[in-house]
Protein backbone atom coordinates (compact mmCIF):
# COMPACT_ATOMS: atom_id res chain seq x y z
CA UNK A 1 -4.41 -26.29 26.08
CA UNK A 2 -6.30 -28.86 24.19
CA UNK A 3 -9.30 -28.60 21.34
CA UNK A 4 -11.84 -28.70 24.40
CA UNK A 5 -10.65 -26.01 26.27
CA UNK A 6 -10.09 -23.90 22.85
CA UNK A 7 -12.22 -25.28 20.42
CA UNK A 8 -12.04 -21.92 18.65
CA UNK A 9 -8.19 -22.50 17.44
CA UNK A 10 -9.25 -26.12 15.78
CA UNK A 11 -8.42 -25.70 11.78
CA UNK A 12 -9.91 -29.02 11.15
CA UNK A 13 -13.52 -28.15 12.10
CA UNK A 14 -16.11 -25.43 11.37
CA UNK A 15 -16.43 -22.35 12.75
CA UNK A 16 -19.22 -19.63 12.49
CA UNK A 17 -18.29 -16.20 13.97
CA UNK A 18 -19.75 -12.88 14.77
CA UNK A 19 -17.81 -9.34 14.81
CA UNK A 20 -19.06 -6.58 16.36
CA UNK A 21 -17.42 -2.88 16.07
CA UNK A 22 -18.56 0.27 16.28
CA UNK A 23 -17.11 4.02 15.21
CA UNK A 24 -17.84 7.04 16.49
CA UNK A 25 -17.65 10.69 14.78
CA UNK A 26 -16.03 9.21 11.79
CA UNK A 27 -16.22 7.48 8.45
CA UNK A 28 -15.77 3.29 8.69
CA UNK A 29 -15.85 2.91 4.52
CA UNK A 30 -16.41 5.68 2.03
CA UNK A 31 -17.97 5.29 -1.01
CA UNK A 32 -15.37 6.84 -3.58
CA UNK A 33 -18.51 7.01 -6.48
CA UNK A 34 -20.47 9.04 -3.73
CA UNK A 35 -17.82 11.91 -2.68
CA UNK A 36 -16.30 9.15 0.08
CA UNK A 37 -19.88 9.35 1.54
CA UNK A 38 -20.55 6.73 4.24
CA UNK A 39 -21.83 3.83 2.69
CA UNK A 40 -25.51 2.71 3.72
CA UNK A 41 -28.56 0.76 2.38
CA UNK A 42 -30.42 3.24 0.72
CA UNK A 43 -33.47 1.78 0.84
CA UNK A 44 -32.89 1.42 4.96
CA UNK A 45 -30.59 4.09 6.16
CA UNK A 46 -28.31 1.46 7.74
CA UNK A 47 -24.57 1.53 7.77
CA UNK A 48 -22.58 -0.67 5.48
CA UNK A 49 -18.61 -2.07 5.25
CA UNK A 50 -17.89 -4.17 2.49
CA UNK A 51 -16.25 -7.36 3.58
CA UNK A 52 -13.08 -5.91 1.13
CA UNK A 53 -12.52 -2.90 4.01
CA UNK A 54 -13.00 -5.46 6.69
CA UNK A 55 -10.20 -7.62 4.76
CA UNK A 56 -8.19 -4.96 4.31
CA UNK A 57 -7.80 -4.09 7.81
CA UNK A 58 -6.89 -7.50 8.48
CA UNK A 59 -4.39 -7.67 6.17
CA UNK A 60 -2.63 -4.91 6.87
CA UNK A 61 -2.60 -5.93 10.75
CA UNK A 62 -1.51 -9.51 10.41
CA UNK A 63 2.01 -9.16 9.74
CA UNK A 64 1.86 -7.07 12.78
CA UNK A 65 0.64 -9.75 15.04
CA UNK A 66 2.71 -12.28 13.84
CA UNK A 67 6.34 -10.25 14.04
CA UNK A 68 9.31 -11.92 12.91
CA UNK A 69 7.67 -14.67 11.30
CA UNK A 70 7.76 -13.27 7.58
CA UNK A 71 8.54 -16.62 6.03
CA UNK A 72 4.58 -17.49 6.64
CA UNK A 73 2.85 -13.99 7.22
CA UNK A 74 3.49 -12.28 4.11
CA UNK A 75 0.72 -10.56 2.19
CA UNK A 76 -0.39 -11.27 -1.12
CA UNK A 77 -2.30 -8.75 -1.85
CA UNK A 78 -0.66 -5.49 -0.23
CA UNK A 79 0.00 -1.90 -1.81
CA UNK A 80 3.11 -0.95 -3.86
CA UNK A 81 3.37 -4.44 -4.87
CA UNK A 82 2.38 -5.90 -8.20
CA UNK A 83 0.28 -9.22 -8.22
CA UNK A 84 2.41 -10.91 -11.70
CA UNK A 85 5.22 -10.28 -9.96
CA UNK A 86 4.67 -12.15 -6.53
CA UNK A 87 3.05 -15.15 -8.57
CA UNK A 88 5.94 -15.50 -10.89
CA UNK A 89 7.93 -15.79 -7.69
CA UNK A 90 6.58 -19.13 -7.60
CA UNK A 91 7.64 -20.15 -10.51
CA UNK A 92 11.31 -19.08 -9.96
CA UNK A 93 12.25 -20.49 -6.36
CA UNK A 94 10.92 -24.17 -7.92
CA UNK A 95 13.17 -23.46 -11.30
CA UNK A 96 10.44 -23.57 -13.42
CA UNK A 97 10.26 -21.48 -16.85
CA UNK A 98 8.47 -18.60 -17.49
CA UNK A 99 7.45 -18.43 -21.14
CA UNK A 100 4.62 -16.40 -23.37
CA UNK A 101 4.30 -16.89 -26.57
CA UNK A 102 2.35 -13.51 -28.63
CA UNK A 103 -1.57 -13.45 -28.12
CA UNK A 104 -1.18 -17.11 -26.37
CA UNK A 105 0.06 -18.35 -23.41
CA UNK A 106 1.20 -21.72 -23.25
CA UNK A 107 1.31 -23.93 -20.34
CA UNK A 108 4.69 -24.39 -19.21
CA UNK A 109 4.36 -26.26 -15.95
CA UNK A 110 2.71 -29.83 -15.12
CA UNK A 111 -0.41 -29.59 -12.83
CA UNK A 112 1.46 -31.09 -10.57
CA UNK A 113 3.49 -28.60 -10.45
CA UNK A 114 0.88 -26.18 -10.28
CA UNK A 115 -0.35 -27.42 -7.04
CA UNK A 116 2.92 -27.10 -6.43
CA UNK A 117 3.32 -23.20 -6.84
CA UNK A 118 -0.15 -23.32 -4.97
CA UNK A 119 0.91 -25.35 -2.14
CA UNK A 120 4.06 -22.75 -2.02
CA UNK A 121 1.83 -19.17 -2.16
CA UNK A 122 -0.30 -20.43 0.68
CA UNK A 123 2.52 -21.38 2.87
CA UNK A 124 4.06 -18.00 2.13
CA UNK A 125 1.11 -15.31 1.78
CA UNK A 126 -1.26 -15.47 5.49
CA UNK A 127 -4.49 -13.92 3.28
CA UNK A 128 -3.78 -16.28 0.15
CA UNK A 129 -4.05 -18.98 3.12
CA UNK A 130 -7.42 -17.45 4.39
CA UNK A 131 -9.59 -15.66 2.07
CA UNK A 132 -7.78 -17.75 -1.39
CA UNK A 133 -6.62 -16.14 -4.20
CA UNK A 134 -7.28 -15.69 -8.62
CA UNK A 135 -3.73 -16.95 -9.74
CA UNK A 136 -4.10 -16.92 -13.16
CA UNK A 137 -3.22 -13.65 -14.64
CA UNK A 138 0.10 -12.43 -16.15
CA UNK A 139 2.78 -15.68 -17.72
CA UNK A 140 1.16 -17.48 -14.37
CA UNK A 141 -1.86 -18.47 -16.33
CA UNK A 142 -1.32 -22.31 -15.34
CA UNK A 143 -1.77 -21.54 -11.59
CA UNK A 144 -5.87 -21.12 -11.75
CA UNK A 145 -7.57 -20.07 -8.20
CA UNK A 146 -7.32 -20.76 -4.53
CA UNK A 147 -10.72 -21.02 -2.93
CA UNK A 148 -10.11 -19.07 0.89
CA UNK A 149 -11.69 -21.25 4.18
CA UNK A 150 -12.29 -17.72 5.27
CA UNK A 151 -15.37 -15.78 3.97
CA UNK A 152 -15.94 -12.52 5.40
CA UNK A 153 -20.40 -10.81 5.17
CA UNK A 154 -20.82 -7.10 4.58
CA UNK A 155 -20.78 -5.23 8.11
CA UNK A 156 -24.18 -3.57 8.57
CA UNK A 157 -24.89 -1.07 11.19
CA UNK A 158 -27.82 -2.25 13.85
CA UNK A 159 -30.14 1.21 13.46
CA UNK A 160 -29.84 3.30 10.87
CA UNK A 161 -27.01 5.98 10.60
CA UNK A 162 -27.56 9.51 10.15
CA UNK A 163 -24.23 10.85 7.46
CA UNK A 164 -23.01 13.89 8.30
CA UNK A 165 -21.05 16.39 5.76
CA UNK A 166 -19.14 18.83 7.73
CA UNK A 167 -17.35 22.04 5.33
CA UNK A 168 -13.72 22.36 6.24
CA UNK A 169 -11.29 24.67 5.33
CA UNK A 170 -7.76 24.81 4.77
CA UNK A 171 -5.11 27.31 5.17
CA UNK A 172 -3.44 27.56 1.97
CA UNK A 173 -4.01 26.90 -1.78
CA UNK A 174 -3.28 23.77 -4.57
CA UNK A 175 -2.14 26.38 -7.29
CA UNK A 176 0.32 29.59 -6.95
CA UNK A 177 -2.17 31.39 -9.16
CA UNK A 178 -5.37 31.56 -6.56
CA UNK A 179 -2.65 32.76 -3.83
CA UNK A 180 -1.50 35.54 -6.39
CA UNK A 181 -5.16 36.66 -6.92
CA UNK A 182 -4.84 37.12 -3.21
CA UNK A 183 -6.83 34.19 -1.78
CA UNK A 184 -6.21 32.93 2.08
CA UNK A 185 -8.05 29.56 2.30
CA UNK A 186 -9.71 26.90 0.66
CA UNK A 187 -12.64 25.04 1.32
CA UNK A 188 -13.58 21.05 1.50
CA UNK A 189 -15.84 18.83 3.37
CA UNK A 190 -15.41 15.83 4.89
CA UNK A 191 -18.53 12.53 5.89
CA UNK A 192 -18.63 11.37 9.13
CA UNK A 193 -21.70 8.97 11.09
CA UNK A 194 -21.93 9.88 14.49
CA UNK A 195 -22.06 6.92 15.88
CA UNK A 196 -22.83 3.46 14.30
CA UNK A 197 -22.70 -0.07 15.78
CA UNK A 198 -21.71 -2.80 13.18
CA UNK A 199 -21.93 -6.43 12.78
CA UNK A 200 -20.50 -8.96 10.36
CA UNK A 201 -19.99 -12.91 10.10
CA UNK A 202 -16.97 -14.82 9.10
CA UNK A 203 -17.53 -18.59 8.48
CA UNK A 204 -14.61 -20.90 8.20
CA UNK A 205 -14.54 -24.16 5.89
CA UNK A 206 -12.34 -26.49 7.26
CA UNK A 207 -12.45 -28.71 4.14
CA UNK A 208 -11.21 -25.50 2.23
CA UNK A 209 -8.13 -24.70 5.06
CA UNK A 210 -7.08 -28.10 5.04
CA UNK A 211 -6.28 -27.91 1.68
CA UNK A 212 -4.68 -24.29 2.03
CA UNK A 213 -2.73 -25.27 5.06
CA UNK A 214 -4.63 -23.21 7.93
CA UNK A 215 -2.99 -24.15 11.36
CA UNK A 216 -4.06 -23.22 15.23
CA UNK A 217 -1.60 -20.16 14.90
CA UNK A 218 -3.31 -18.37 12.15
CA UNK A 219 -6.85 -18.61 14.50
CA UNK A 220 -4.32 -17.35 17.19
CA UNK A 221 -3.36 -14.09 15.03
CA UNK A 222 -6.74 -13.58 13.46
CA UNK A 223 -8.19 -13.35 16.92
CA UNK A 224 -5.51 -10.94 18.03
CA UNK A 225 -5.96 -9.02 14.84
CA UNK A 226 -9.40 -8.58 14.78
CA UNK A 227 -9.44 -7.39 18.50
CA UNK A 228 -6.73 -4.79 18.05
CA UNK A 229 -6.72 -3.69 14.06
CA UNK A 230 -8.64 -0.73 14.76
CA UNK A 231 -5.99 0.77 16.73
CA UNK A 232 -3.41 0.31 13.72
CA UNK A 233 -5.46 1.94 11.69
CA UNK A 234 -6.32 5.23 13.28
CA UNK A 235 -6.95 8.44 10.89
CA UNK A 236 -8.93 11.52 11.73
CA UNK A 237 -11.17 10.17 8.69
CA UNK A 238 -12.11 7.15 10.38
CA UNK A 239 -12.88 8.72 14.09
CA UNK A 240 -12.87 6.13 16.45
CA UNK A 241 -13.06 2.38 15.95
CA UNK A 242 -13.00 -0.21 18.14
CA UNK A 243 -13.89 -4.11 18.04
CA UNK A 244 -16.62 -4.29 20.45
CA UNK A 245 -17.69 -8.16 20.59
CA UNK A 246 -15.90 -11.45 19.19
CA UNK A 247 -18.56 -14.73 19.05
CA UNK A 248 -17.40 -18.00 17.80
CA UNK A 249 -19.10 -20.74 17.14
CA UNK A 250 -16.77 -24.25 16.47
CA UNK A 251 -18.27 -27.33 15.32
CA UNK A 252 -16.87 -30.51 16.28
CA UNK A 253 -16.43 -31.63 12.83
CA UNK A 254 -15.73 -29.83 9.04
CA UNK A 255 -18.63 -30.58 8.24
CA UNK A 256 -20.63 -28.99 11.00
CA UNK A 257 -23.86 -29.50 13.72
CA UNK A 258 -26.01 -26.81 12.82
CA UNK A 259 -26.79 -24.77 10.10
CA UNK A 260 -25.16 -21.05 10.62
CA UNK A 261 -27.93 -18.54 10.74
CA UNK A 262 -29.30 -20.64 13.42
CA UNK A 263 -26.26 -20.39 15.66
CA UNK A 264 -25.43 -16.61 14.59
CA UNK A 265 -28.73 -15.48 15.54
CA UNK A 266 -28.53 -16.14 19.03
CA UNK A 267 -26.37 -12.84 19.42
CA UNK A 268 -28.63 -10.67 19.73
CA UNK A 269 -28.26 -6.97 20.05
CA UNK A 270 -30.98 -4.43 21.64
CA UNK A 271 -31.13 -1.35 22.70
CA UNK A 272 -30.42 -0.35 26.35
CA UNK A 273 -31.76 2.91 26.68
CA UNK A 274 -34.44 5.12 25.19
CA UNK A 275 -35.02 3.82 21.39
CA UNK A 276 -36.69 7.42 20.59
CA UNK A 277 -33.32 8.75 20.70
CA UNK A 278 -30.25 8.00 18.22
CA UNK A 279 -27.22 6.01 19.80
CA UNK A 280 -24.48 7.38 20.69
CA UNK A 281 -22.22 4.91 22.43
CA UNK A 282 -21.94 1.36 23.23
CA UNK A 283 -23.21 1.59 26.52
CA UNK A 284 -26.39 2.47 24.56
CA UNK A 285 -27.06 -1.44 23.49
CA UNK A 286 -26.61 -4.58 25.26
CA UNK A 287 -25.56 -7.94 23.69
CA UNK A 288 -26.58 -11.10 24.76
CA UNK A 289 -25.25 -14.43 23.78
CA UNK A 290 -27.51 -17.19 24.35
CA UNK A 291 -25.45 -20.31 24.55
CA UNK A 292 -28.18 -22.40 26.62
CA UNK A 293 -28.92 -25.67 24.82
CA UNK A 294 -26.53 -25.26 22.40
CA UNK A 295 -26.85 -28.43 19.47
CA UNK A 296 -24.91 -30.99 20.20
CA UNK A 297 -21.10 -30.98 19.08
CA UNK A 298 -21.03 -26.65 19.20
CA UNK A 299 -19.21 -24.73 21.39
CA UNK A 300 -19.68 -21.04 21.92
CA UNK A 301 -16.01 -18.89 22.84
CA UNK A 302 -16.31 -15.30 23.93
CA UNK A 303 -13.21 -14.09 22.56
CA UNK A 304 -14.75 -10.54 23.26
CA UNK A 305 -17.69 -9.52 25.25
């Protein structure tokens, strides 16, 4: 395959891309300073995913796509492991001293060197590679930031969504003392939206992943990942997720043909059946992508459609 026939996988030009997913009878990101409510636009009513949920997801599905190949997918930012410690990592596989001195830190490591460590954390850590990385915390204070090619919008639903709180009840108690009193079940409540079609943008800098080492592979796996990371990350809380459209948009060079928003915009979403009544599935909108007279130098993929 070459760059025309999958423009899409080229790290050394721009890309602007749409995501479309949708959940039904569950909860796509709780707010935890709202009782894990589903997050919306108050002002609106429309659904919302931050772009760190969206991340997340992607993070944790990577490694998965990828298989064997820890050396390069590993995960910088993953639970049950401390930041300091993978950054002083870099440090110690180059030889390089470690040293803190009271209230100061004190540089210990040329800035050569530095872009050293860097050059190092993006080859080993997939989501340093994409989305970048603050380095300088901890004895790593020399290190400074990683600005990602990868920059992930905010999902927001299409139509409003309609939160539901459903009471629940469980079976047996949290303390002894409520079962001694003579008590059979407790009760809780759980937030789900019904059903909610979402849409977010990525937009890739291919100035930015030249410098963090971005290659056709990592397009490969983020392709794969996006299509199939709902279904790693099933839960009763989340219902039913699923990736429901995939638009890219390559450039022929980093610097680009078009401005975004005017390239983006011709997905457009509508609704397929009665508006008077709320969605409830998919089959309720239709998507069209209008790649006719596309600017010169852009290319439209339909990775999913």
């Amino acid at each position: 395959m070459t760059s025309e026939t999958t423009p899409h996988l080229n790290p050394a030009v721009r890309h602007d891309i749409v995501f479309l997913f949708d959940v039904t009878d569950g909860n796509p990101n709780g707010d935890p300073d709202a009782g894990n409510r589903p997050r919306t636009d108050d002002e609106s009513g429309h659904g919302l995913v931050t772009d760190v949920a969206v991340k997340r997801k992607i993070r944790d599905t990577l490694p998965l796509a990828a298989g064997e190949d820890t050396e390069r997918y590993g995960i910088f930012v993953e639970a049950g492991h401390a930041l300091n410690t993978r950054l002083e990592e870099a440090y110690q596989v180059h030889g390089w001293q470690l040293e803190e001195t009271g209230s100061k830190r004190r540089r210990t490591i040329t800035k050569e060197q530095a872009e050293q460590a860097r050059s190092w954390l993006c080859h080993r850590y997939a989501d340093i590679r994409l989305f970048g990385a603050v380095l300088s915390v901890g004895k790593t204070n020399a290190l400074g930031q990683i600005r990602g090619p990868l920059q992930v919008t905010m999902a927001r639903s299409v139509d409003p969504i309609f939160p539901m709180d459903h009471a629940i009840t469980r079976v047996t108690q949290t303390r002894q003392e409520d079962i001694d009193k003579g008590e059979s079940t407790e009760m809780g409540s759980k937030w789900t939206v019904p059903y909610g079609l979402y849409r977010a943008e990525l937009s890739y800098s291919a100035v930015r992943g030249t410098k963090t080492g971005v290659d056709t592979r990592d397009f490969e796996l983020l392709y794969q990942t996006l299509e199939m990371m709902f279904d790693h990350d099933r839960t009763a809380t989340r219902g039913a997720m699923t990736a429901r459209g995939l638009y890219v948009f390559s450039h022929n060079n980093a610097f680009g043909n078009a401005p975004a928003h005017k390239l983006t915009e011709r997905i457009h979403i509508a609704r397929a059946t009665d508006s008077s009544e709320p969605p409830r599935s998919f089959s309720d909108y239709t998507v069209a992508a209008h790649d006719e007279d596309l600017p010169n130098g852009v290319a439209l993929s339909k990775l999913i459609a």
